[in-house]
N, C-alpha and C. Protein backbone atom coordinates (compact mmCIF):
# COMPACT_ATOMS: atom_id res chain seq x y z
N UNK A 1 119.70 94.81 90.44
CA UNK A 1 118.39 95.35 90.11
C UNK A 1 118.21 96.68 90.84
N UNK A 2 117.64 97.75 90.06
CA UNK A 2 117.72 99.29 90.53
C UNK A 2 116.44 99.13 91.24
N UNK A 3 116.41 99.60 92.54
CA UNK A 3 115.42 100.27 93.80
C UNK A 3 114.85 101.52 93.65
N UNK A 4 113.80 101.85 94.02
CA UNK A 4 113.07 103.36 94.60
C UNK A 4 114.28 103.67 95.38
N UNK A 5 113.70 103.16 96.87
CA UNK A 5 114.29 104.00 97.92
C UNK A 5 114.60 102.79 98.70
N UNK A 6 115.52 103.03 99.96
CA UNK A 6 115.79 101.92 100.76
C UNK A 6 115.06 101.62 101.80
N UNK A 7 115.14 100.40 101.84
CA UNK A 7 113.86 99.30 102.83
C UNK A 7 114.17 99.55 104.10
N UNK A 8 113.27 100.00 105.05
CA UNK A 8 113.49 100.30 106.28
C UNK A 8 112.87 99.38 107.35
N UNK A 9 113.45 98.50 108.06
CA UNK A 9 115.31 99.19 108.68
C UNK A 9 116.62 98.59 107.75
N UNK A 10 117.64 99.15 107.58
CA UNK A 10 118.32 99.33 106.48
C UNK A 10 118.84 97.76 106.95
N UNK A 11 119.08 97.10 105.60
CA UNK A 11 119.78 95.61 105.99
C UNK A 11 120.27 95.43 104.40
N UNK A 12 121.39 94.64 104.98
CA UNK A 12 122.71 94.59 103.69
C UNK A 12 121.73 93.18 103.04
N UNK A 13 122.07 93.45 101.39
CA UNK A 13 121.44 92.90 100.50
C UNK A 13 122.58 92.20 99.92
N UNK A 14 122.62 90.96 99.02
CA UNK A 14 123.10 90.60 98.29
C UNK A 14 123.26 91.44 96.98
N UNK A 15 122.26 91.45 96.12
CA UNK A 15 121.65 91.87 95.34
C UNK A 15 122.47 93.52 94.81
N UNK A 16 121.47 94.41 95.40
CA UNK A 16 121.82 95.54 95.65
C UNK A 16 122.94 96.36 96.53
N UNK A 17 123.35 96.02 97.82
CA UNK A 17 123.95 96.32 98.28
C UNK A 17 123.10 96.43 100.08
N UNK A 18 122.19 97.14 100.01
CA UNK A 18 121.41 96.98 100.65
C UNK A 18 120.10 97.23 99.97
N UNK A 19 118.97 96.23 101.09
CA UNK A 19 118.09 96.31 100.99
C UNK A 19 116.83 97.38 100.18
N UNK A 20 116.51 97.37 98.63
CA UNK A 20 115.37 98.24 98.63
C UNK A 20 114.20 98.06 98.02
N UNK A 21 113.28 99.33 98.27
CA UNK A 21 111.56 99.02 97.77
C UNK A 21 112.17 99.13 96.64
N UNK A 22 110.95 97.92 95.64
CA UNK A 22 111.27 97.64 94.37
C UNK A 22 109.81 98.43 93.59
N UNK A 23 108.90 98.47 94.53
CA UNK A 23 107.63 99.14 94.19
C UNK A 23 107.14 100.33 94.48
N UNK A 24 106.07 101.15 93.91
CA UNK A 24 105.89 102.27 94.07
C UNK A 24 104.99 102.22 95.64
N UNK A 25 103.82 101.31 95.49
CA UNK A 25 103.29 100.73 96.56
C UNK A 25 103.87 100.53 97.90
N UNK A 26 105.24 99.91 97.85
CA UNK A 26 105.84 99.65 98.97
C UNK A 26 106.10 100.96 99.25
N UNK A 27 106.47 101.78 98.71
CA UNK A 27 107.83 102.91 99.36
C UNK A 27 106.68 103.61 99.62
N UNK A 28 105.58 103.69 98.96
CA UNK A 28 104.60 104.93 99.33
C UNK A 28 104.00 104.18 100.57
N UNK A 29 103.80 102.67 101.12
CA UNK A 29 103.52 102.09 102.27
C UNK A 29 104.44 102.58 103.37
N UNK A 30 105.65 102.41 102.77
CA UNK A 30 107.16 102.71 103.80
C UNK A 30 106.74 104.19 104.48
N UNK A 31 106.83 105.27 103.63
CA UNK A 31 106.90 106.40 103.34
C UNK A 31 105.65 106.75 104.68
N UNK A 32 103.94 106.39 104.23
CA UNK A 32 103.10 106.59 105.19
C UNK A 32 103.63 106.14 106.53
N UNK A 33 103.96 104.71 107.38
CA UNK A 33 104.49 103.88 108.45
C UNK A 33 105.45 105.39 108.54
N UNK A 34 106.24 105.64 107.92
CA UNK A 34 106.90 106.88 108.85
C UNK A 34 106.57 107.91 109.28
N UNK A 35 105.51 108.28 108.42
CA UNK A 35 104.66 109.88 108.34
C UNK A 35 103.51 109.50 109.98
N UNK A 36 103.63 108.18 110.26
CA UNK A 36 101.95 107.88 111.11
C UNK A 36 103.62 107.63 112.62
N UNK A 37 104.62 106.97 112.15
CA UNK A 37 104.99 107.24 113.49
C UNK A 37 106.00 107.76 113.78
N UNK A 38 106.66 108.88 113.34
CA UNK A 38 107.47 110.07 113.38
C UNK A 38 106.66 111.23 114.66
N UNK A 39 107.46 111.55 115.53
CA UNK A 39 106.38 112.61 116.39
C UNK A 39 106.96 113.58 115.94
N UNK A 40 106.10 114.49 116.27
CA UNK A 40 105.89 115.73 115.73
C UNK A 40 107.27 116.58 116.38
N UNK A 41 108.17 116.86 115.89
CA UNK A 41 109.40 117.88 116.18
C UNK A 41 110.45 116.77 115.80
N UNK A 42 110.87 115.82 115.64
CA UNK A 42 111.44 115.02 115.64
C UNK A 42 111.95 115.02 114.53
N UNK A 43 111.56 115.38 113.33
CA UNK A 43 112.10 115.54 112.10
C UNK A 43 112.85 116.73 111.45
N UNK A 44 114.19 116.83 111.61
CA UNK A 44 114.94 118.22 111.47
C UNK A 44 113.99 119.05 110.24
N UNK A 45 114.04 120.46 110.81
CA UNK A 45 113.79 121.44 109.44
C UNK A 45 112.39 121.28 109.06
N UNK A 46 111.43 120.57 110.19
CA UNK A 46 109.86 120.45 109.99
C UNK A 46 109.41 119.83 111.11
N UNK A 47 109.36 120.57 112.23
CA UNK A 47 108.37 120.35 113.60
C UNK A 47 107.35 119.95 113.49
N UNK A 48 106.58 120.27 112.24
CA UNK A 48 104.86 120.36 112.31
C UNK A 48 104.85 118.52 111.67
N UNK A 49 105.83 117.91 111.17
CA UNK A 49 105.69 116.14 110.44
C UNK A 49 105.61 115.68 111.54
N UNK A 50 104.58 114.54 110.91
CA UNK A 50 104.17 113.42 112.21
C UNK A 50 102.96 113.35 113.07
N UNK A 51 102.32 112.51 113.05
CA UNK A 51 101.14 112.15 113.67
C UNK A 51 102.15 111.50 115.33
N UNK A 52 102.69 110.84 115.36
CA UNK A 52 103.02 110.20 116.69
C UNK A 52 102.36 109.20 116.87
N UNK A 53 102.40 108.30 116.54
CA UNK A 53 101.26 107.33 117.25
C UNK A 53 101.47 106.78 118.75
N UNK A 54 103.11 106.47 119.04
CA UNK A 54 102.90 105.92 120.02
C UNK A 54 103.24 106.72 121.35
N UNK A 55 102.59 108.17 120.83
CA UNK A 55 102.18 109.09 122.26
C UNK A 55 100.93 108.61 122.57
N UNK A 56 99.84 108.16 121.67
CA UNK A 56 98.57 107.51 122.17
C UNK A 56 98.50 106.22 122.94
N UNK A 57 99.81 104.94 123.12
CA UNK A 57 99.76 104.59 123.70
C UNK A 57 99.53 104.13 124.84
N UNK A 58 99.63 105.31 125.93
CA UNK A 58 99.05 105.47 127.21
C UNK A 58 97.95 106.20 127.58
N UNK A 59 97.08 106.20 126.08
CA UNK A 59 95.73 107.01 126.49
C UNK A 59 94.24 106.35 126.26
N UNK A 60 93.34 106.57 126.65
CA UNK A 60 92.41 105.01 127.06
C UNK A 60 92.14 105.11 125.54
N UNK A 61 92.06 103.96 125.38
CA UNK A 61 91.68 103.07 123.76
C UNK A 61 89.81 103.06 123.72
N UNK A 62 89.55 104.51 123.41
CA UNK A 62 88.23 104.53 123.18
C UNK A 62 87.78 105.16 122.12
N UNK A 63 86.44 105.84 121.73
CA UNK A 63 86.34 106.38 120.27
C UNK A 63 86.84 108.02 120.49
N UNK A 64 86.99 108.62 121.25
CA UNK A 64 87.66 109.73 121.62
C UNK A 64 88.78 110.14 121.13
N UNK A 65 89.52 109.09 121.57
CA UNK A 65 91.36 109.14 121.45
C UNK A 65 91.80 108.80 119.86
N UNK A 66 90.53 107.67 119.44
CA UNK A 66 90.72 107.23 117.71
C UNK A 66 89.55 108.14 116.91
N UNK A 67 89.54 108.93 117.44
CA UNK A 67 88.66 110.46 116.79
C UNK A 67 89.68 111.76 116.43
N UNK A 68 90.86 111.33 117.47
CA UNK A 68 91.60 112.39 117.50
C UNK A 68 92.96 111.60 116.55
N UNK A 69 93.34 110.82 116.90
CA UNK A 69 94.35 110.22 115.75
C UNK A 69 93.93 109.96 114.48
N UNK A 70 92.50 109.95 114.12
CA UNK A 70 91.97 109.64 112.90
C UNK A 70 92.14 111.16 112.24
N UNK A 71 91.49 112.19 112.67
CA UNK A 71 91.62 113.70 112.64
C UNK A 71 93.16 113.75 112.15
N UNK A 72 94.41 113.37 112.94
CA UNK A 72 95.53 113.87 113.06
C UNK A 72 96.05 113.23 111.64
N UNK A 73 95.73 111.76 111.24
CA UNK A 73 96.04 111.65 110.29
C UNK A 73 95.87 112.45 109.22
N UNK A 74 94.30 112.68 108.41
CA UNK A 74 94.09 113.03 107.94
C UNK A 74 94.97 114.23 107.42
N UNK A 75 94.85 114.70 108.62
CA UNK A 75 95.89 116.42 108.61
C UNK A 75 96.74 116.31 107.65
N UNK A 76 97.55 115.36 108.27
CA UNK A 76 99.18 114.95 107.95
C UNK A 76 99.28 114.50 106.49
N UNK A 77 98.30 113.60 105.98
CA UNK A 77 98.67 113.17 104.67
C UNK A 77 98.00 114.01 103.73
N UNK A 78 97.09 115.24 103.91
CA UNK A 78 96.81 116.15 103.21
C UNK A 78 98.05 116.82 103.16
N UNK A 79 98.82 117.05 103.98
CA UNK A 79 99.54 118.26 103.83
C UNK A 79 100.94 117.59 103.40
N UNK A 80 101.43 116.19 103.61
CA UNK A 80 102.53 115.82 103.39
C UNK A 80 102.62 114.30 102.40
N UNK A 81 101.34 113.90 102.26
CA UNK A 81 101.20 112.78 101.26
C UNK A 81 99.49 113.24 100.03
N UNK A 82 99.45 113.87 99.43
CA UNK A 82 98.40 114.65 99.04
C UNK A 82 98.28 113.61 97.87
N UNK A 83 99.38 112.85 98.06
CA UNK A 83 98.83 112.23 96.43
C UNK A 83 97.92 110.50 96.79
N UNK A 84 97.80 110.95 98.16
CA UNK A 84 97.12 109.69 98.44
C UNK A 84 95.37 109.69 99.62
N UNK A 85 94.65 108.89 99.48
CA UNK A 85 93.59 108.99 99.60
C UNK A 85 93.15 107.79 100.71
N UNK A 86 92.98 108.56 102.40
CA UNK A 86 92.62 107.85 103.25
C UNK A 86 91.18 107.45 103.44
N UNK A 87 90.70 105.80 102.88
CA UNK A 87 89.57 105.49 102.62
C UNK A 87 88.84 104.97 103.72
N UNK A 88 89.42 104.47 104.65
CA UNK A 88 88.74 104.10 106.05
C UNK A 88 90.34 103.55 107.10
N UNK A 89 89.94 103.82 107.98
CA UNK A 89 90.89 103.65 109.31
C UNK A 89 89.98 102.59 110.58
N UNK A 90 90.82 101.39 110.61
CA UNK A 90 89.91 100.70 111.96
C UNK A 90 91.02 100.68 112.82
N UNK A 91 90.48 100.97 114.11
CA UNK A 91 90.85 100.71 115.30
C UNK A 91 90.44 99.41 115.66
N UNK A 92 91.25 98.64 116.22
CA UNK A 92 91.36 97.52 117.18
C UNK A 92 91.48 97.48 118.50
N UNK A 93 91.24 97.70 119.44
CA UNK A 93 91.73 97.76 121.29
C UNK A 93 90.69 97.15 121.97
N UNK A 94 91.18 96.70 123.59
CA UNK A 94 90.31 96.07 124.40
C UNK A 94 88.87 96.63 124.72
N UNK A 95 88.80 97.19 124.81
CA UNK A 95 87.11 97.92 124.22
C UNK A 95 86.34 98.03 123.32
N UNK A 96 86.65 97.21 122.42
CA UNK A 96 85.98 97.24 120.99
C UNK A 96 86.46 98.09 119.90
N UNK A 97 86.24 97.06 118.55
CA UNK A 97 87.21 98.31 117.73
C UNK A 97 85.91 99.26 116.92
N UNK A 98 86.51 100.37 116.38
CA UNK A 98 85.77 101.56 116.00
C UNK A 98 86.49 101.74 114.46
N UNK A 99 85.57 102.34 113.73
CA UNK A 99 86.20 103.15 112.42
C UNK A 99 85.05 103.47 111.70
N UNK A 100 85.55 105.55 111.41
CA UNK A 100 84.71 106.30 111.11
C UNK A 100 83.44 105.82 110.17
N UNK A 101 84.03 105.24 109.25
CA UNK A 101 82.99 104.84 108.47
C UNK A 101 81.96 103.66 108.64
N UNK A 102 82.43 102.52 110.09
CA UNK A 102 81.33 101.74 110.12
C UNK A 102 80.83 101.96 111.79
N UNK A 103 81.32 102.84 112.27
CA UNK A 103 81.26 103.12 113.60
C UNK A 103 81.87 101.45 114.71
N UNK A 104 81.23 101.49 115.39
CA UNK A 104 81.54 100.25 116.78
C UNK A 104 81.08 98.83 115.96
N UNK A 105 82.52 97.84 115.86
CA UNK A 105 82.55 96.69 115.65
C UNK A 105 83.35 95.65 116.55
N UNK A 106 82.75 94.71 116.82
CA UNK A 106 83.87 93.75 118.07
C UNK A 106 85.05 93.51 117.15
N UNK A 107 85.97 93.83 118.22
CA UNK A 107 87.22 93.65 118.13
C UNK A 107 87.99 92.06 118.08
N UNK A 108 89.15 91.96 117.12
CA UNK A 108 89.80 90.24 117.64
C UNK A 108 89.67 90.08 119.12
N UNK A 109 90.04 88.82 119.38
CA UNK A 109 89.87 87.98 120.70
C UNK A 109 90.86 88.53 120.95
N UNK A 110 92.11 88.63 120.28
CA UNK A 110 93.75 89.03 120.66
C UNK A 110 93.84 90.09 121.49
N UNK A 111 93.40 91.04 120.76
CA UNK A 111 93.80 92.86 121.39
C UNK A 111 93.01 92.85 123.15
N UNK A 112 93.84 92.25 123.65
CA UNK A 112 93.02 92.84 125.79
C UNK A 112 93.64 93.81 126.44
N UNK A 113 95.47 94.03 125.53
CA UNK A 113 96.25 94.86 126.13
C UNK A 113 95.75 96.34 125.83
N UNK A 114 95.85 96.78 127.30
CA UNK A 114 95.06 98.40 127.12
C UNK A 114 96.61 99.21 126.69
N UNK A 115 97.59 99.44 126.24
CA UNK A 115 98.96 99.60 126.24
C UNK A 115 99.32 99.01 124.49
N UNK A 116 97.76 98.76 123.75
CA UNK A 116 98.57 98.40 122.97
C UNK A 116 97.42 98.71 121.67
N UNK A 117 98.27 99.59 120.48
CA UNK A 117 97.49 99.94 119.10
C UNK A 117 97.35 99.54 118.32
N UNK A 118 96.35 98.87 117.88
CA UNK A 118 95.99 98.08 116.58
C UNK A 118 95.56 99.08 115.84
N UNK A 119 95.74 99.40 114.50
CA UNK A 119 95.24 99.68 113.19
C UNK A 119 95.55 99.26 111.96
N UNK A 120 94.38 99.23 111.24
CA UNK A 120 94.35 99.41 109.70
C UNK A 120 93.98 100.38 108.70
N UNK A 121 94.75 100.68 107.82
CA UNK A 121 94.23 102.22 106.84
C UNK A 121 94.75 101.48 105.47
N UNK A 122 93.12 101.94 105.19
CA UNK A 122 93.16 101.47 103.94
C UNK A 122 93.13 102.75 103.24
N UNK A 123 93.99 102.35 102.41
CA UNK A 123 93.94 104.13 101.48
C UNK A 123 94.57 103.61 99.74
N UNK A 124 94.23 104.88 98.96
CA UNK A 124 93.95 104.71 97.37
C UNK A 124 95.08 105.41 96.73
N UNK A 125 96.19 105.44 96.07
CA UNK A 125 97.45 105.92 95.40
C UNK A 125 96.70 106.34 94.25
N UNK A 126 96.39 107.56 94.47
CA UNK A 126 95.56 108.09 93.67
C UNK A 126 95.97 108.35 92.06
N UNK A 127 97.47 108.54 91.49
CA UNK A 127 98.24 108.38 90.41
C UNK A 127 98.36 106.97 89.75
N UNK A 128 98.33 106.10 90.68
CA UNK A 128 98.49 104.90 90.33
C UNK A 128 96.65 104.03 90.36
N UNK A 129 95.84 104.50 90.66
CA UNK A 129 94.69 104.38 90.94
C UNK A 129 95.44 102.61 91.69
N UNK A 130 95.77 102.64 92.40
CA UNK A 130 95.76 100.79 93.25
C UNK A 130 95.54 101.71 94.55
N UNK A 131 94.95 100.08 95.24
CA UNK A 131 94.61 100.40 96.97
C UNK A 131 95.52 99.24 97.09
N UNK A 132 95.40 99.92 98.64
CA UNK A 132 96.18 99.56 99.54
C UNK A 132 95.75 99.06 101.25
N UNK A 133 96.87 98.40 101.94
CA UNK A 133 96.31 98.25 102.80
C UNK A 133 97.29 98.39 103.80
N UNK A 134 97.78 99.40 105.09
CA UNK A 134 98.50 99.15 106.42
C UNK A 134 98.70 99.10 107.42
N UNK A 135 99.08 97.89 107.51
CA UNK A 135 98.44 97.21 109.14
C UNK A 135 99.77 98.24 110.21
N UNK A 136 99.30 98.17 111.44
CA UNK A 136 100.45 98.58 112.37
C UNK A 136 99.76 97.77 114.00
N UNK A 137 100.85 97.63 113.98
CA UNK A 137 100.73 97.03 115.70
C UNK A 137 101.64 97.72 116.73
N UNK A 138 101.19 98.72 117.41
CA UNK A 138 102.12 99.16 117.99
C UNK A 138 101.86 98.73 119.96
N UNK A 139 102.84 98.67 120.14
CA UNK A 139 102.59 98.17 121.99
C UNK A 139 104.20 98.81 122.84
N UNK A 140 103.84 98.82 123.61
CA UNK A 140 104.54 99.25 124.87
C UNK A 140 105.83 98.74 125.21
């Protein structure tokens, strides 16, 4: 069965040969997860790709720091995913979680680690008119 693109992290398939997205959804899910944690220089032949996320790791988990990664996204998928549409972003962390559009909401019981990034971005494949949803957990 013919693939988009290959499933990351690469793993040998029966099937195909290795592992791949079978959907437009997935690969454009895949595709963002790299664009949000790629740092910025890291990608030959384009310094300016990448939000970084887990340079925010060690910076206090307040509405400040998810003011400025919310900002950074934005940037990034205007200029490198344009065909898609960031509809709300929540933060999760030991301080309560935040997101632009509903401002300060309590956070899961889970998230206490200050060392550690919860989000969700929900965003709209604007060609395909479907939403979407991607979670990331990133920690230390």
């Amino acid at each position: 069965m013919a693939g988009l693109s290959p499933k990351l992290p690469i793993v040998r398939d029966s099937a195909d040969g290795y592992a791949l997205t079978q959907t437009y959804t997935e690969m454009i899910s895949q595709n963002l997860k790299n664009l949000l944690l790629t740092i910025p220089g890291e990608r030959m032949m384009d310094p300016l790709f990448g939000v970084g996320l887990k340079k925010f790791l060690f910076e206090q988990q307040d509405i400040s720091t998810y003011s400025v990664i919310h900002a950074t996204i934005l940037q990034q998928v205007k200029a490198y995913m344009p065909f898609i549409d960031i509809l709300d972003i929540e933060f999760f962390g030991p301080n309560g979680g935040w997101s632009p559009n509903e401002g300060q909401f309590s956070p899961p019981e889970w998230n206490t680690d200050p060392n550690r990034l919860q989000m969700k971005i929900y965003f709209t494949i604007v060609p395909l008119g479907q939403q979407s949803t991607l979670d990331l957990d990133l920690e230390v």
